[in-house]
Protein backbone atom coordinates (compact mmCIF):
# COMPACT_ATOMS: atom_id res chain seq x y z
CA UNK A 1 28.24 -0.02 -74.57
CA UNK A 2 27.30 -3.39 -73.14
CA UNK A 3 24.15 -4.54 -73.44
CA UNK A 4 21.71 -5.71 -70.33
CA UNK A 5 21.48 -9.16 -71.44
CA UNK A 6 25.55 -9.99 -72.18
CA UNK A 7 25.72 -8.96 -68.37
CA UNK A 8 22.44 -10.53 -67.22
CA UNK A 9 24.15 -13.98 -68.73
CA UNK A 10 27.61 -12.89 -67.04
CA UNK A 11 26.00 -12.49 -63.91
CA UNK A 12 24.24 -15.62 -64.65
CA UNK A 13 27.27 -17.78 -65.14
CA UNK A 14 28.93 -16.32 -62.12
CA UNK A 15 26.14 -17.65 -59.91
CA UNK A 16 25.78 -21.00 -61.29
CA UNK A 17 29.29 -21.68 -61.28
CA UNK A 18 29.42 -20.33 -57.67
CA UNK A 19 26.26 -22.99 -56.71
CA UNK A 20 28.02 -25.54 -58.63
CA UNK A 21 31.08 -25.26 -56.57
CA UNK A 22 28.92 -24.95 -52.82
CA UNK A 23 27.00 -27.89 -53.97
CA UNK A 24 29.45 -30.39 -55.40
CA UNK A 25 29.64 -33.05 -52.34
CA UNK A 26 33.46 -34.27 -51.93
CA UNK A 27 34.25 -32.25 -54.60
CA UNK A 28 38.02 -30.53 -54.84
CA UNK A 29 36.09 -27.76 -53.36
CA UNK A 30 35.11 -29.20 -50.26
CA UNK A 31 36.85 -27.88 -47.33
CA UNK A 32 38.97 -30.66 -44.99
CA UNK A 33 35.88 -29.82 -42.09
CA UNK A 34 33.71 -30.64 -44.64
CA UNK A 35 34.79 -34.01 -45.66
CA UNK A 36 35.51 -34.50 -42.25
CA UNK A 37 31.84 -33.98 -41.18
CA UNK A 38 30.70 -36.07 -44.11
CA UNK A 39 32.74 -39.00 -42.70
CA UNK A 40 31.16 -38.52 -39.00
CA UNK A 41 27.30 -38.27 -40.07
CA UNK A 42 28.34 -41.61 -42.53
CA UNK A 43 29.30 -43.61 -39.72
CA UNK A 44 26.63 -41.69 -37.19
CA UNK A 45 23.85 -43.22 -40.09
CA UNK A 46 25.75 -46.40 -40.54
CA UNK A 47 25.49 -47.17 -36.66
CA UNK A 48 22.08 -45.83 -36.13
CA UNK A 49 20.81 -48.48 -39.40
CA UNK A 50 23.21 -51.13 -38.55
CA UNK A 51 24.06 -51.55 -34.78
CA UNK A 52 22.47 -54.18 -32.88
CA UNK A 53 21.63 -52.71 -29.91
CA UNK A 54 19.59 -49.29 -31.93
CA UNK A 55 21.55 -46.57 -29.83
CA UNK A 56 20.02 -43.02 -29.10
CA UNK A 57 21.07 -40.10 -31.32
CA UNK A 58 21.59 -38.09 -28.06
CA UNK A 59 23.92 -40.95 -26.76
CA UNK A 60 25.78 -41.31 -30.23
CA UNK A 61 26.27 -37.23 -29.83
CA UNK A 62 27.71 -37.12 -26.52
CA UNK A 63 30.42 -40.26 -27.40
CA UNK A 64 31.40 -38.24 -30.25
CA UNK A 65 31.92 -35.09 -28.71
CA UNK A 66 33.94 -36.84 -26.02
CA UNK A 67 35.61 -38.18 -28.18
CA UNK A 68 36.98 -35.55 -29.64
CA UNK A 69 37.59 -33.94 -26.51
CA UNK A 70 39.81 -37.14 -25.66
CA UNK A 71 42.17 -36.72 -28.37
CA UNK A 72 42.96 -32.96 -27.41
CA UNK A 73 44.77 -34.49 -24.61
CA UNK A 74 44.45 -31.09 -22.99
CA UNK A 75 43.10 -31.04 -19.85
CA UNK A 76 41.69 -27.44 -19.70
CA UNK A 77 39.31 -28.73 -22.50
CA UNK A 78 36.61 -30.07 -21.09
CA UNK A 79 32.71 -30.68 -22.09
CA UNK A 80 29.82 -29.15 -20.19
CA UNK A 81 27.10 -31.29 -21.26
CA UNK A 82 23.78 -29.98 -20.06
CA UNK A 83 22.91 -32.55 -17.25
């Protein structure tokens, strides 16, 4: 018979190498819509730090969501911003 503690360490294991692989940032893990949000909140905070002219967060938001939009290059897509 097993004993509580070989699977109390088991279970252990199992959960911190299933944290380790959630938390691991641009690890092999990461998902491509992962990486690809960490690339748009890098340049979001590199903008909002560096840009001369201090845009708004709502403003930066908006140009990146039509953006995306744009690229689609569908015109049944549209975005109903709240205006």
């Amino acid at each position: 018979m097993i004993g509580v503690d070989y699977l109390s360490r088991k279970i252990l294991v199992v959960l911190l190498a299933f944290l380790l692989i959630l938390t691991v940032p641009g690890g092999a893990w990461a998902s491509e819509t992962d990486q690809g949000l960490k690339a748009i909140g890098e340049v979001f905070q590199y903008i909002q730090t560096y840009h001369k002219d201090n845009p708004k967060v709502q403003q930066l938001v908006e140009g990146a969501i039509w953006g995306m939009i744009d690229t689609l290059d569908d015109p049944y897509t549209v975005y109903l911003a709240n205006d």
